[in-house]
PDB file of N, CA and C in Angstrom:
ATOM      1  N   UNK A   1      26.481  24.410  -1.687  1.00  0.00           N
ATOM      2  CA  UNK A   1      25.336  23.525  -1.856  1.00  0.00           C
ATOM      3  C   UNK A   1      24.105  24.182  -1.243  1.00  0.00           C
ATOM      4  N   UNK A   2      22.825  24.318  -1.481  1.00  0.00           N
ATOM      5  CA  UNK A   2      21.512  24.874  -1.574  1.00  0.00           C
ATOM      6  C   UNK A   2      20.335  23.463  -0.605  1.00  0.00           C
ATOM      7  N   UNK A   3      20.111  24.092   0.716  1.00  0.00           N
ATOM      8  CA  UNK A   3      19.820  23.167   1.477  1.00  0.00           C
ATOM      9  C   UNK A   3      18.183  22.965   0.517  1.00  0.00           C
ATOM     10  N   UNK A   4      17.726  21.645   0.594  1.00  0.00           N
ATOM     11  CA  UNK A   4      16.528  21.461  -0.137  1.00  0.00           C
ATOM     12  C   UNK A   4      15.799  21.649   1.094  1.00  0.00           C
ATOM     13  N   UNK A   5      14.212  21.426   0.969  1.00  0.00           N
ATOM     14  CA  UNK A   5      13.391  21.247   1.765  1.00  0.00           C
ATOM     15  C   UNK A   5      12.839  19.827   1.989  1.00  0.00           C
ATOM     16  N   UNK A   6      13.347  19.564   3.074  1.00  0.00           N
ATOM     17  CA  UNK A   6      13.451  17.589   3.369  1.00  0.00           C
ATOM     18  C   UNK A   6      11.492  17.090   2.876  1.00  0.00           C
ATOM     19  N   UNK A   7      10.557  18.037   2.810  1.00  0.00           N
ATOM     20  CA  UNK A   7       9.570  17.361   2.380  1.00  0.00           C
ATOM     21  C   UNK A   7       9.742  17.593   0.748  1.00  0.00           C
ATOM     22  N   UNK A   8      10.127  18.423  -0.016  1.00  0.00           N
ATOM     23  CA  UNK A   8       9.765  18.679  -1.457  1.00  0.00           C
ATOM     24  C   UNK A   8      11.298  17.196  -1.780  1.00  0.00           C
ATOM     25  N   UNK A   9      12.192  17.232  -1.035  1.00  0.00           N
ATOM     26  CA  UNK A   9      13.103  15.889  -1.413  1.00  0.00           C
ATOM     27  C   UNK A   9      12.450  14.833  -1.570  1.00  0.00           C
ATOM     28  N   UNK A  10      11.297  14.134  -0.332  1.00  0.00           N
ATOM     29  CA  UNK A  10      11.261  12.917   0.046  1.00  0.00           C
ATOM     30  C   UNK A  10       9.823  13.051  -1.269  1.00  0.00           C
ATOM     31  N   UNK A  11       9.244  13.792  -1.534  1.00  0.00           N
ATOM     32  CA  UNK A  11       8.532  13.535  -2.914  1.00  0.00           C
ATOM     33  C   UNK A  11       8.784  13.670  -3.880  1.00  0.00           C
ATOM     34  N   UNK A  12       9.908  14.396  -4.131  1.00  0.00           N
ATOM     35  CA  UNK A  12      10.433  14.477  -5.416  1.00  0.00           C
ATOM     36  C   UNK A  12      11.221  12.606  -5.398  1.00  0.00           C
ATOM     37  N   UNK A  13      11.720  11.760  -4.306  1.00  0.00           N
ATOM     38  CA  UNK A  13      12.325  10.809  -4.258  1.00  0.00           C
ATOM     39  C   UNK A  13      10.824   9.444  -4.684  1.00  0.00           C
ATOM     40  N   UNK A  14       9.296  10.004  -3.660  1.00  0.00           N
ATOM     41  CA  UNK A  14       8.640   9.271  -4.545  1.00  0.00           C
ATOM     42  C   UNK A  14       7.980   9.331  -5.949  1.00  0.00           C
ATOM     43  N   UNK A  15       8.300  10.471  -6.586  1.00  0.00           N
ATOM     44  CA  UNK A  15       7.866  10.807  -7.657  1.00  0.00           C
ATOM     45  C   UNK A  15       8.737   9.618  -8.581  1.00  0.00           C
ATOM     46  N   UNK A  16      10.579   9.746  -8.154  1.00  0.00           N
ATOM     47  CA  UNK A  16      11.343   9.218  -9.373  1.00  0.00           C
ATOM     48  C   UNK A  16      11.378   7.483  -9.099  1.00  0.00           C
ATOM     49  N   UNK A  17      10.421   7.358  -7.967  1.00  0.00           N
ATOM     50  CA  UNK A  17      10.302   5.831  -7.056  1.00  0.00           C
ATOM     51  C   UNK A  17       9.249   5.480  -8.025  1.00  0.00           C
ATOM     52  N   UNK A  18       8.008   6.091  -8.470  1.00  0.00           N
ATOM     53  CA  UNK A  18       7.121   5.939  -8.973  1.00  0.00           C
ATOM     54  C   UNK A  18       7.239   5.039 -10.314  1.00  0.00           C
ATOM     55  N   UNK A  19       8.225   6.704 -11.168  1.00  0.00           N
ATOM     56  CA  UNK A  19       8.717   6.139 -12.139  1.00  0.00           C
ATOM     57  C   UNK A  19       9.178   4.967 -12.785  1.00  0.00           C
ATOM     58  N   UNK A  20      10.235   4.454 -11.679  1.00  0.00           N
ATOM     59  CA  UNK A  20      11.031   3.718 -12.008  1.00  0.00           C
ATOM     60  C   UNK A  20      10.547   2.174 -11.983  1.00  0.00           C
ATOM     61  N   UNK A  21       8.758   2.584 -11.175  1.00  0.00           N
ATOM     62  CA  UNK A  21       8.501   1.163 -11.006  1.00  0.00           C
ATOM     63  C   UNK A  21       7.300   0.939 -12.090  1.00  0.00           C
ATOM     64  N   UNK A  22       6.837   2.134 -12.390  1.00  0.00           N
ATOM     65  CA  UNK A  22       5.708   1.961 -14.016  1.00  0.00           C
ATOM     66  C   UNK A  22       6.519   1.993 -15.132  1.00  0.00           C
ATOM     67  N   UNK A  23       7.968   1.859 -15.296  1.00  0.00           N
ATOM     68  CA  UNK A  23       8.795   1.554 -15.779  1.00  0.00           C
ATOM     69  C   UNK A  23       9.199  -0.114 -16.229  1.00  0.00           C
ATOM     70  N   UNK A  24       9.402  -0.578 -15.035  1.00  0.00           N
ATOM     71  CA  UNK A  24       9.725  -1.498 -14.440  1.00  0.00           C
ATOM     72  C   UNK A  24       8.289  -2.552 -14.863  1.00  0.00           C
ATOM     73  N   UNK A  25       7.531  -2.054 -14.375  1.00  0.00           N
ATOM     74  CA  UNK A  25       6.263  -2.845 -14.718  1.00  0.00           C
ATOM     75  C   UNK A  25       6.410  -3.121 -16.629  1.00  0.00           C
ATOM     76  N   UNK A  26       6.848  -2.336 -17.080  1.00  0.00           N
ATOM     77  CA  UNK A  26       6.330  -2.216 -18.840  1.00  0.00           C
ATOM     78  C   UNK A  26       7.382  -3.554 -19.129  1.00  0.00           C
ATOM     79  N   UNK A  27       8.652  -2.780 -18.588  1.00  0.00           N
ATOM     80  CA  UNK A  27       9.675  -4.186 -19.089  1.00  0.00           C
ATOM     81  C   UNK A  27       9.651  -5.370 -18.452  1.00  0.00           C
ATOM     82  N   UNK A  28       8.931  -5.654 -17.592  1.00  0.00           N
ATOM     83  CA  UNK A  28       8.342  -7.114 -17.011  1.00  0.00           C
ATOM     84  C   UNK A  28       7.096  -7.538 -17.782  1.00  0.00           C
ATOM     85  N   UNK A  29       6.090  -7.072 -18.373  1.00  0.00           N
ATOM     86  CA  UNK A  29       5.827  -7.241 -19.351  1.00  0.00           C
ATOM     87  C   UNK A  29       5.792  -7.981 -20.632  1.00  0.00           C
ATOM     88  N   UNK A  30       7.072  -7.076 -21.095  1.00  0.00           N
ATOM     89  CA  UNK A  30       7.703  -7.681 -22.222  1.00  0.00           C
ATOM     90  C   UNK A  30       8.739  -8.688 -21.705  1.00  0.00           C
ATOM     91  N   UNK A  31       8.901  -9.082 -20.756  1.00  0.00           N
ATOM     92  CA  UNK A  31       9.670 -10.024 -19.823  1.00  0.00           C
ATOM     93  C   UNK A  31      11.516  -9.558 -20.158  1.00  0.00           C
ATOM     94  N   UNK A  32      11.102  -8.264 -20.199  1.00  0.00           N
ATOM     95  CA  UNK A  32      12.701  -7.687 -20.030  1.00  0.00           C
ATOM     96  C   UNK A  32      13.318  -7.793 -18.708  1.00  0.00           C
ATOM     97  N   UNK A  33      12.876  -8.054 -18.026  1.00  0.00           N
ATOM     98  CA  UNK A  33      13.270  -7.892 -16.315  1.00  0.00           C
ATOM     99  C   UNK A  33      12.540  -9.493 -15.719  1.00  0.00           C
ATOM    100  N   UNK A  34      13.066  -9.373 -14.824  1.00  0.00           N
ATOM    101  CA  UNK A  34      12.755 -10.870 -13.873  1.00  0.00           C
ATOM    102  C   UNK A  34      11.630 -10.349 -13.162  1.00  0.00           C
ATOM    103  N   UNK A  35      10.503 -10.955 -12.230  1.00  0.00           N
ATOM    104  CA  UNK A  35       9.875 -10.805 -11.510  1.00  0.00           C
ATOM    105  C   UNK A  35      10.337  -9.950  -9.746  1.00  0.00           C
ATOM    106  N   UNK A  36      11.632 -10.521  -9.455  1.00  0.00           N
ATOM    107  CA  UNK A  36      12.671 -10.328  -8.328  1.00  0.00           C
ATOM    108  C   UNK A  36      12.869  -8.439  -8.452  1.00  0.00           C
ATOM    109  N   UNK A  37      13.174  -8.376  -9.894  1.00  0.00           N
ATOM    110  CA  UNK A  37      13.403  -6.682  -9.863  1.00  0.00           C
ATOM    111  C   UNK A  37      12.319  -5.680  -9.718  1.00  0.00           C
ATOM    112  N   UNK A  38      11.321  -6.143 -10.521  1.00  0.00           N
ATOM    113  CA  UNK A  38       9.903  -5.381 -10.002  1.00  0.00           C
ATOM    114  C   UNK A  38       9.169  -5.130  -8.332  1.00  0.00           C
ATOM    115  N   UNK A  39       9.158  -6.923  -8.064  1.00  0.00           N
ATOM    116  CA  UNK A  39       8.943  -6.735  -6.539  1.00  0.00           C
ATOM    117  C   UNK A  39      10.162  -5.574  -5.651  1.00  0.00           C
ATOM    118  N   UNK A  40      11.409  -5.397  -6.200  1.00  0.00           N
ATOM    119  CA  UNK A  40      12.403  -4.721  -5.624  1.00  0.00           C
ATOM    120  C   UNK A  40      12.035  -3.439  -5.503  1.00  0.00           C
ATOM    121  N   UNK A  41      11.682  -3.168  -6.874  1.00  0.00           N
ATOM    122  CA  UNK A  41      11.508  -1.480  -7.136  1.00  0.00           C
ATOM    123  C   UNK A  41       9.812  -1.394  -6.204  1.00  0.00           C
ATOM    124  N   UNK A  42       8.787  -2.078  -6.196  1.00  0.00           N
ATOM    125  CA  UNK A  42       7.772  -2.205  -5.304  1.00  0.00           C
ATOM    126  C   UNK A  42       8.042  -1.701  -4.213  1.00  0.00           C
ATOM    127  N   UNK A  43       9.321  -2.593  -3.504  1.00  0.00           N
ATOM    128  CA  UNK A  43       9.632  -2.351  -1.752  1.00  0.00           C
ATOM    129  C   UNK A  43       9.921  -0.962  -1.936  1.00  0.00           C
ATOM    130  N   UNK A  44      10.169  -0.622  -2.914  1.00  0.00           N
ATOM    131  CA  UNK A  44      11.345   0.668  -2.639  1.00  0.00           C
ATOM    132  C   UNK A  44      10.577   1.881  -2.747  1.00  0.00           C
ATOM    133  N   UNK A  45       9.759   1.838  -3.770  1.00  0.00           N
ATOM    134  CA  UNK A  45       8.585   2.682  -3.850  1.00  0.00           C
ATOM    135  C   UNK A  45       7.416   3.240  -2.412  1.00  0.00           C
ATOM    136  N   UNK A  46       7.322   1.820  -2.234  1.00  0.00           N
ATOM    137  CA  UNK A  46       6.822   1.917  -0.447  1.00  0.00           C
ATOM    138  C   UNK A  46       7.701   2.142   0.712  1.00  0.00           C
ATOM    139  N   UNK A  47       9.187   2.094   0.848  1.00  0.00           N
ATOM    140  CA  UNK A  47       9.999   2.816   1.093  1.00  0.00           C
ATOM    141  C   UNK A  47       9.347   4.304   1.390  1.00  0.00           C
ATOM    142  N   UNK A  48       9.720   4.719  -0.233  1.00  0.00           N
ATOM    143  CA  UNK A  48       9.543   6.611  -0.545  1.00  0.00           C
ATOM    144  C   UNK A  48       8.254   6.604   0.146  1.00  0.00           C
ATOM    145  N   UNK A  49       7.306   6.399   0.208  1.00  0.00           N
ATOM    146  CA  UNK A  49       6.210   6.669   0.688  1.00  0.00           C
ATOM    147  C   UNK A  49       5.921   6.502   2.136  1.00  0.00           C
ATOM    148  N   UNK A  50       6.450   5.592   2.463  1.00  0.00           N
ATOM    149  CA  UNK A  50       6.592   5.735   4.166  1.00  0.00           C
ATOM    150  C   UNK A  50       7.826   7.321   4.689  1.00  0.00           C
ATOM    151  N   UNK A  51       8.629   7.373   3.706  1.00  0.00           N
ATOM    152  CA  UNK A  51       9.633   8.092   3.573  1.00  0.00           C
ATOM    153  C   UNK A  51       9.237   9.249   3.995  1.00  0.00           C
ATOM    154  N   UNK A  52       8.553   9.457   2.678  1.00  0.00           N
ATOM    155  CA  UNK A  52       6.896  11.052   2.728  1.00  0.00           C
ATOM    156  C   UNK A  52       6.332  11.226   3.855  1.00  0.00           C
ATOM    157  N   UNK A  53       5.391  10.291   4.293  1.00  0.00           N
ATOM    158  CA  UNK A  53       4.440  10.257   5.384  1.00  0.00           C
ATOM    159  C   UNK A  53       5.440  11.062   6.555  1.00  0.00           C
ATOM    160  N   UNK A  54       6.275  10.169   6.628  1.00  0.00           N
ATOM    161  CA  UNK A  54       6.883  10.574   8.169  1.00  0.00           C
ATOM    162  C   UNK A  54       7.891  11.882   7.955  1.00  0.00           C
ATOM    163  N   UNK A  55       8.117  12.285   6.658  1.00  0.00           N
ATOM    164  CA  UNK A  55       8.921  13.779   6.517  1.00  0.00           C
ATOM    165  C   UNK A  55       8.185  15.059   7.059  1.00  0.00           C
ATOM    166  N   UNK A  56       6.594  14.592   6.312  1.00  0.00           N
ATOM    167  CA  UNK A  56       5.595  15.249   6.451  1.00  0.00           C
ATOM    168  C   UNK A  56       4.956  15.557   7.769  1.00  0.00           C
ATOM    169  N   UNK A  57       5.171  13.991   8.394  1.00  0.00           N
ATOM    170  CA  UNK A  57       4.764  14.484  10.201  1.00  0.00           C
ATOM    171  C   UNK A  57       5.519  15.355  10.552  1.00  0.00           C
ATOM    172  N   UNK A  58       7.166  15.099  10.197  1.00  0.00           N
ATOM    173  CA  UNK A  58       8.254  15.837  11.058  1.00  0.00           C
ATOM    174  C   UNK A  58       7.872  17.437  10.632  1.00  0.00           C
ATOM    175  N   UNK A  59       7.662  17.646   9.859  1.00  0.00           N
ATOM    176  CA  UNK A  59       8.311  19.097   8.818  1.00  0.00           C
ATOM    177  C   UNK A  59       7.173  19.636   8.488  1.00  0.00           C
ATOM    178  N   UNK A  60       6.063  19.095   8.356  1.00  0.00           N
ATOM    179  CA  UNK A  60       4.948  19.806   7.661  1.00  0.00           C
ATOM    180  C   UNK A  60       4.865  19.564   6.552  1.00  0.00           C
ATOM    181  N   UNK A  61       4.103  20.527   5.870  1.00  0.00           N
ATOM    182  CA  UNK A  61       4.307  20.868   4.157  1.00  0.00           C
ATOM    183  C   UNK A  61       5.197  22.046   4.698  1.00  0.00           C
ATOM    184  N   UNK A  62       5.736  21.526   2.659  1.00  0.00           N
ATOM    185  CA  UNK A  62       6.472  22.509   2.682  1.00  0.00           C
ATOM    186  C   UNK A  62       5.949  24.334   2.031  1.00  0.00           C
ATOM    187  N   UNK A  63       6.670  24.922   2.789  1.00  0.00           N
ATOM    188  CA  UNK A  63       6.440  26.399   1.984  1.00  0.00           C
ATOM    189  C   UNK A  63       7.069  26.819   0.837  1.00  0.00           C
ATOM    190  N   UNK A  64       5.997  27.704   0.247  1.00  0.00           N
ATOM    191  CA  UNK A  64       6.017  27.770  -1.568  1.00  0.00           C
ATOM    192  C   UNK A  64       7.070  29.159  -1.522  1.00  0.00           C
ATOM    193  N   UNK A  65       7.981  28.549  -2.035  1.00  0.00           N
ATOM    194  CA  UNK A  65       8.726  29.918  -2.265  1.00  0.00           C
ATOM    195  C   UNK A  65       8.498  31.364  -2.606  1.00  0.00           C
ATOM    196  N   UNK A  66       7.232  31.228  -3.232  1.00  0.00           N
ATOM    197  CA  UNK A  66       6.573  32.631  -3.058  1.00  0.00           C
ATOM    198  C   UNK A  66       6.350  33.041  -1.761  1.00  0.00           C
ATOM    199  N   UNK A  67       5.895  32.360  -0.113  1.00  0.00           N
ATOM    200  CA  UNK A  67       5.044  32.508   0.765  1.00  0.00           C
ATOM    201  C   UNK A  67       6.846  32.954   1.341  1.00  0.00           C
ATOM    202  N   UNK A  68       7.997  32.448   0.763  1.00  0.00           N
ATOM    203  CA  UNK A  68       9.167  31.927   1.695  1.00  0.00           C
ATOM    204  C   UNK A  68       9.461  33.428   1.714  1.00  0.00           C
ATOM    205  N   UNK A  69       9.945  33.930   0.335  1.00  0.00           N
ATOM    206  CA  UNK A  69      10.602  34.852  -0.224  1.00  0.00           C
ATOM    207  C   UNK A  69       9.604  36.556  -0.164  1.00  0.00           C
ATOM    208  N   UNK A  70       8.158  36.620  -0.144  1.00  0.00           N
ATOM    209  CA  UNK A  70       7.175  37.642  -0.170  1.00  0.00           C
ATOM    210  C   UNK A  70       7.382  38.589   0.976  1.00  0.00           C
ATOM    211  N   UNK A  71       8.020  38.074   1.982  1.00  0.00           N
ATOM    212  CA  UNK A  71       8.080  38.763   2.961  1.00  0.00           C
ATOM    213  C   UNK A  71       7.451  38.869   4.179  1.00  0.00           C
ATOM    214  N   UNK A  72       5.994  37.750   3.870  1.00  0.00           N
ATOM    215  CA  UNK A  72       5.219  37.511   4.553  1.00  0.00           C
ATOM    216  C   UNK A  72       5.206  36.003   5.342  1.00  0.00           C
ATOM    217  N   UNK A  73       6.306  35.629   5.245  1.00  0.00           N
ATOM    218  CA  UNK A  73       6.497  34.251   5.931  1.00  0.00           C
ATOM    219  C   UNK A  73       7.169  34.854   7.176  1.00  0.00           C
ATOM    220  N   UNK A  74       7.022  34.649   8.182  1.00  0.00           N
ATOM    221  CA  UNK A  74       8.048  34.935   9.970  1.00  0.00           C
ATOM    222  C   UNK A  74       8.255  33.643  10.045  1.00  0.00           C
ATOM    223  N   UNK A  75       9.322  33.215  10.622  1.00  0.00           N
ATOM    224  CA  UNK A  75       9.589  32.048  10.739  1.00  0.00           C
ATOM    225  C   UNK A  75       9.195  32.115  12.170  1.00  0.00           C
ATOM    226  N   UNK A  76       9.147  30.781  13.307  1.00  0.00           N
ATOM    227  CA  UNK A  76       8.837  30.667  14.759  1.00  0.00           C
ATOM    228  C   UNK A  76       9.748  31.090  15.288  1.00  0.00           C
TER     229      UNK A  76
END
């Protein structure tokens, strides 16, 4: 298994958080979904994003695999 980088995770997690809730919004809408599931995917979305924030305090940004792999990254 291929360790990820805990900040490119926790946005790639609000990216598919995003999704799922401008998603979510279309089929509430068309009243495919209840009101209960949208507010759900809402919390959860703000979840990922508190998620982010605080990955980002811990970890930084992350480094671009070019900067990782160039030869020119030293780690501390």
């Amino acid at each position: 298994m291929v360790a990820m980088d805990p900040v490119i995770q926790a946005q790639a997690n609000l990216k598919e958080a995003e999704r799922q809730f401008k998603h979510a919004e279309e089929q509430f809408q068309h009243d495919e979904i209840p009101k209960e599931r949208l507010d759900e995917l809402s919390r959860l979305r703000d979840i990922a994003e508190e998620d982010l924030r605080r990955t980002e305090k811990v970890f930084g940004t992350p480094i671009p695999d070019e900067a990782r792999w160039s030869g020119n990254f030293r780690p501390a």
